[in-house]
Protein backbone atom coordinates (compact mmCIF):
# COMPACT_ATOMS: atom_id res chain seq x y z
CA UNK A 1 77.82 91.62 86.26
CA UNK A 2 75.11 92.89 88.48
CA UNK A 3 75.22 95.64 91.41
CA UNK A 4 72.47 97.12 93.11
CA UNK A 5 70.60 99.64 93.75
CA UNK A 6 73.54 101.37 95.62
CA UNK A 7 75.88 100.09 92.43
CA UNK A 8 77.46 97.31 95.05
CA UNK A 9 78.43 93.71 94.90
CA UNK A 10 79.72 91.37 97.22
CA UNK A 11 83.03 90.22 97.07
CA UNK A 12 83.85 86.84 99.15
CA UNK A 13 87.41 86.93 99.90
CA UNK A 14 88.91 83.02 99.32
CA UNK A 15 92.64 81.96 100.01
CA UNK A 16 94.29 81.13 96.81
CA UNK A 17 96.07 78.14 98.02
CA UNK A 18 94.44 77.00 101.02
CA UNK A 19 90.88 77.51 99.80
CA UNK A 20 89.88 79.02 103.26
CA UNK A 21 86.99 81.68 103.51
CA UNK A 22 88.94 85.11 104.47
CA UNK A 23 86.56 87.65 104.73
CA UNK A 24 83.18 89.41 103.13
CA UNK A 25 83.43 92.67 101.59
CA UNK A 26 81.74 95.14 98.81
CA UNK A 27 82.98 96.16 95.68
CA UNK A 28 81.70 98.90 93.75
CA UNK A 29 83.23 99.52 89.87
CA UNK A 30 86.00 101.72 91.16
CA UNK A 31 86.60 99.37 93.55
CA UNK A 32 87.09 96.77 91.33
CA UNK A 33 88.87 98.32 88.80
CA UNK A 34 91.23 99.75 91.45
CA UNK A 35 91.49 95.33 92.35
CA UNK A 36 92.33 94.77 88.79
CA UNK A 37 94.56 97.55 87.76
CA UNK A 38 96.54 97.17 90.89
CA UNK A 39 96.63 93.62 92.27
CA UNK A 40 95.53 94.98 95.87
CA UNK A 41 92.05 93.74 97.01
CA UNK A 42 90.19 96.98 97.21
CA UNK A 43 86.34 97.38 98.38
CA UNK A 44 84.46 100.37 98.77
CA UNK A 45 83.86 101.41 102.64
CA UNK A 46 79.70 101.09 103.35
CA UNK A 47 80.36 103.05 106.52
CA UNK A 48 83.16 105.70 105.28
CA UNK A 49 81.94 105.91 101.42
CA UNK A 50 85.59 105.82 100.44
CA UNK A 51 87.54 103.22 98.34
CA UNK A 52 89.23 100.91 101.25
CA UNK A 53 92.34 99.05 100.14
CA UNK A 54 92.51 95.68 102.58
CA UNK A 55 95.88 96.01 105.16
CA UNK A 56 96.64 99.52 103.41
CA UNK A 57 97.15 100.48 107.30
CA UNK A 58 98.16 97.50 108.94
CA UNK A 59 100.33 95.93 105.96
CA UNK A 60 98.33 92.93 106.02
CA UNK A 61 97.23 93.22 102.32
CA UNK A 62 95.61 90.97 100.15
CA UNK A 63 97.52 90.55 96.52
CA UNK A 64 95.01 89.37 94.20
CA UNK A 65 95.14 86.10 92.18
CA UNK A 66 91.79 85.50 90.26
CA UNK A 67 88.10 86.95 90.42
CA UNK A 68 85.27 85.18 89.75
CA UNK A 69 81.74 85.96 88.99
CA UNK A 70 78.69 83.32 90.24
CA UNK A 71 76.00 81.99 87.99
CA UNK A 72 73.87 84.81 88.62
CA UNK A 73 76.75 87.47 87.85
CA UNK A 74 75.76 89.09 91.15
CA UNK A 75 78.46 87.86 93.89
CA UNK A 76 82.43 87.45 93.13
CA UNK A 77 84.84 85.28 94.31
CA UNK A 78 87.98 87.17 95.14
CA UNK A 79 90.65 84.40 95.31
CA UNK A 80 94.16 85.94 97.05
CA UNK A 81 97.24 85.86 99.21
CA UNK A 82 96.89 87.54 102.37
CA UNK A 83 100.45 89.04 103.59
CA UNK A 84 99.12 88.77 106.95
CA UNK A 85 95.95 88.29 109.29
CA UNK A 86 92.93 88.53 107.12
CA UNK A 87 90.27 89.67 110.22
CA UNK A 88 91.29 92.97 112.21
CA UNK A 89 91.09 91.18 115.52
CA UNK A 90 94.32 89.88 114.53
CA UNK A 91 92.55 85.62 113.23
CA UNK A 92 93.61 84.79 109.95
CA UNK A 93 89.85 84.78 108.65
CA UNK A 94 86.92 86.85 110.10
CA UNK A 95 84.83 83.72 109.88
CA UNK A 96 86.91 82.26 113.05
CA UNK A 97 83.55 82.19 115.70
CA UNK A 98 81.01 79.54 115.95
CA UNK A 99 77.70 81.08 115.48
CA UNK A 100 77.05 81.09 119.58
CA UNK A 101 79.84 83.43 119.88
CA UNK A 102 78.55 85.46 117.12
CA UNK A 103 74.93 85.95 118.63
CA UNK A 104 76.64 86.47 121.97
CA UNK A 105 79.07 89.13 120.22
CA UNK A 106 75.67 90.78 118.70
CA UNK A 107 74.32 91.58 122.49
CA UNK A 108 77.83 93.70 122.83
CA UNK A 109 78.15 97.68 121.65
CA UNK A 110 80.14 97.58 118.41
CA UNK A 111 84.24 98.43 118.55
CA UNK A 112 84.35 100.02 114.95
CA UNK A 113 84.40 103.19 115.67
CA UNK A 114 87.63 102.44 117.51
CA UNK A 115 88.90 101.05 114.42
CA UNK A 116 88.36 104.04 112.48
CA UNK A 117 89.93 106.37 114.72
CA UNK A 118 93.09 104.39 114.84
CA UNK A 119 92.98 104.18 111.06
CA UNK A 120 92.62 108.30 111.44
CA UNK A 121 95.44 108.57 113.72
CA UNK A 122 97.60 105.97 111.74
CA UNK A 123 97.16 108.82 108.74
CA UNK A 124 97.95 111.94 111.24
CA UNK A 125 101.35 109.79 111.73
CA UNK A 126 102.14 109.09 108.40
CA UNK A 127 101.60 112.86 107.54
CA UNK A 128 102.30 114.83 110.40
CA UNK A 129 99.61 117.98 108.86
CA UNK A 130 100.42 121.24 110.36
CA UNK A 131 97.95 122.32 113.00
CA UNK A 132 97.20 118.56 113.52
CA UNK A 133 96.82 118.49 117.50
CA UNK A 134 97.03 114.27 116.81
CA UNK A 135 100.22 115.54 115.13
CA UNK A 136 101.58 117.25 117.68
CA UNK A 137 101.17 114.63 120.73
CA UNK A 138 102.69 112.31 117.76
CA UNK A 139 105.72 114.65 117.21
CA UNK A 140 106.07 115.48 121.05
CA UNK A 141 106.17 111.70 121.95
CA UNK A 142 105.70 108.74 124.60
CA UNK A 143 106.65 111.90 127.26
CA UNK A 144 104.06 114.29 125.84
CA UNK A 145 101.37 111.45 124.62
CA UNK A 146 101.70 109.75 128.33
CA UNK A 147 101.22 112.68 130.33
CA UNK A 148 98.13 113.81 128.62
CA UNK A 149 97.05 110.01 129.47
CA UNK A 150 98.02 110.63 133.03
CA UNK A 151 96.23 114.23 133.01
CA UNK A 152 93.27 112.26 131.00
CA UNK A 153 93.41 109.63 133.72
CA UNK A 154 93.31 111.96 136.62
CA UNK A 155 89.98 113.75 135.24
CA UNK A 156 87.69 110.29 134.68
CA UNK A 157 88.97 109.76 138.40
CA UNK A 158 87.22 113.41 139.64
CA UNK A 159 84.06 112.85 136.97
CA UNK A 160 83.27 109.39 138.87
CA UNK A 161 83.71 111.20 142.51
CA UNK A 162 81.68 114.15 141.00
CA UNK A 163 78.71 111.07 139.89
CA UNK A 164 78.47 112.94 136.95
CA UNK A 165 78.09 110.34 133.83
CA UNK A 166 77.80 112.63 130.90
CA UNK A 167 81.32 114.41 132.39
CA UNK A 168 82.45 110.71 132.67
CA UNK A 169 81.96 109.63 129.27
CA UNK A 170 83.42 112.63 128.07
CA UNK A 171 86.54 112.30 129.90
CA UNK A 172 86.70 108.96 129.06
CA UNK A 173 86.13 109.45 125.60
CA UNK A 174 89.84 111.63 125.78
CA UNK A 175 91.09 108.79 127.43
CA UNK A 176 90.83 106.04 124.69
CA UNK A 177 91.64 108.65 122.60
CA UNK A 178 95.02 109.48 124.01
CA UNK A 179 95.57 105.78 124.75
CA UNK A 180 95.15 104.89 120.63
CA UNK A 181 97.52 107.55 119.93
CA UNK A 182 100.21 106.38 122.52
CA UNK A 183 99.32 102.65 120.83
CA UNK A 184 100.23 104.37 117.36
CA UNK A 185 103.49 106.26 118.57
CA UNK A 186 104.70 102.84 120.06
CA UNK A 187 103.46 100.86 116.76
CA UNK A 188 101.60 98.09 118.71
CA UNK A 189 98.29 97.57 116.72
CA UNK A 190 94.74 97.75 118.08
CA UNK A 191 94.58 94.17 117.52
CA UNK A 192 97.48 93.44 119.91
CA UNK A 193 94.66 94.28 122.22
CA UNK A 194 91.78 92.64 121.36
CA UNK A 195 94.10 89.70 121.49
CA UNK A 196 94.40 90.02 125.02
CA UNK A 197 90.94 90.68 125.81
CA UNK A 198 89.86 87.64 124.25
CA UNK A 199 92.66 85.77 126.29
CA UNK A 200 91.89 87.09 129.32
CA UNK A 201 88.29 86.65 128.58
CA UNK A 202 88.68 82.79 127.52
């Protein structure tokens, strides 16, 4: 088996029974081992440089069936049964857009940090650490986490009036913050949103 130069190989995600193309991921040898030993499809994060098991937030997992290794021993094929949606924006498979969309999507600013906060504050509400202000709006609840929203609110409002952009990205920085926490306190999931969007948007 071949990796490269940054000891990675890409791992094409395949449904075991229906065949269908799930997702694209990397694995490096932790990464698969962790896949083997444990029967969770696990890659290793590019962005985070962490081992990332699939759905370990959401639930949606992927229990692995069979890997295999192409001709060249430098690509697998992960075959597996997802327990959910495969794609965070809630599609069974991240290969659900024609390749217009795609190139369209491209001209847009990314969403993943979004992503990765929400996985952050997902953790902060599985373990409540001490000193954790995520923690604490988590612990206080919908009362405490919604008027910070309303307070958060109030202040992009006055940075607008005040044509002061820098003050307005700031404040609405806090305000999608606050807003993914309230999202995590009422367990409806990021994608819930995205959903909409792309209703609203179609």
């Amino acid at each position: 088996m071949k990796f490269d130069e940054q000891g990675l190989i890409p791992a094409v995600v395949q449904h075991a029974r229906s065949g269908e193309v799930l997702m694209l991921g990397y694995m490096n040898e932790q990464a698969l081992q962790q896949t083997l030993a444990t029967r969770q499809v696990t890659f290793w994060s590019r962005s985070r440089q962490a081992l990332w098991t699939k759905g370990a937030t959401s639930g949606n997992l992927l229990r692995l069936v069979e890997i295999r290794q192409d001709c060249d021993g430098d690509a697998l094929l992960v075959q597996a049964e997802p327990a959910g949606p495969t794609c965070h924006t809630g599609e069974p498979s991240c290969f659900y857009r024609g390749l217009d969309e795609a190139v369209l999507a491209q001209r847009l600013p990314p969403s993943g940090i979004l992503i990765e906060l929400t996985d952050i504050i997902n953790q902060r509400a599985a373990t409540r650490p001490e000193g954790s202000y995520t923690a604490k709006l988590l612990n206080g609840g919908v009362d405490r986490i919604g008027k910070k929203i309303g307070e958060e609110a109030a202040e992009v409002i006055i940075a607008a009036k005040n044509a002061a952009p820098d003050e307005l990205s700031w404040e609405l920085a806090d305000l999608l913050y606050h807003s993914l926490v309230l999202l995590v306190q009422q367990g409806v999931p990021l994608e819930a949103v995205w959903r909409e969007l792309r209703r609203r948007h179609g």
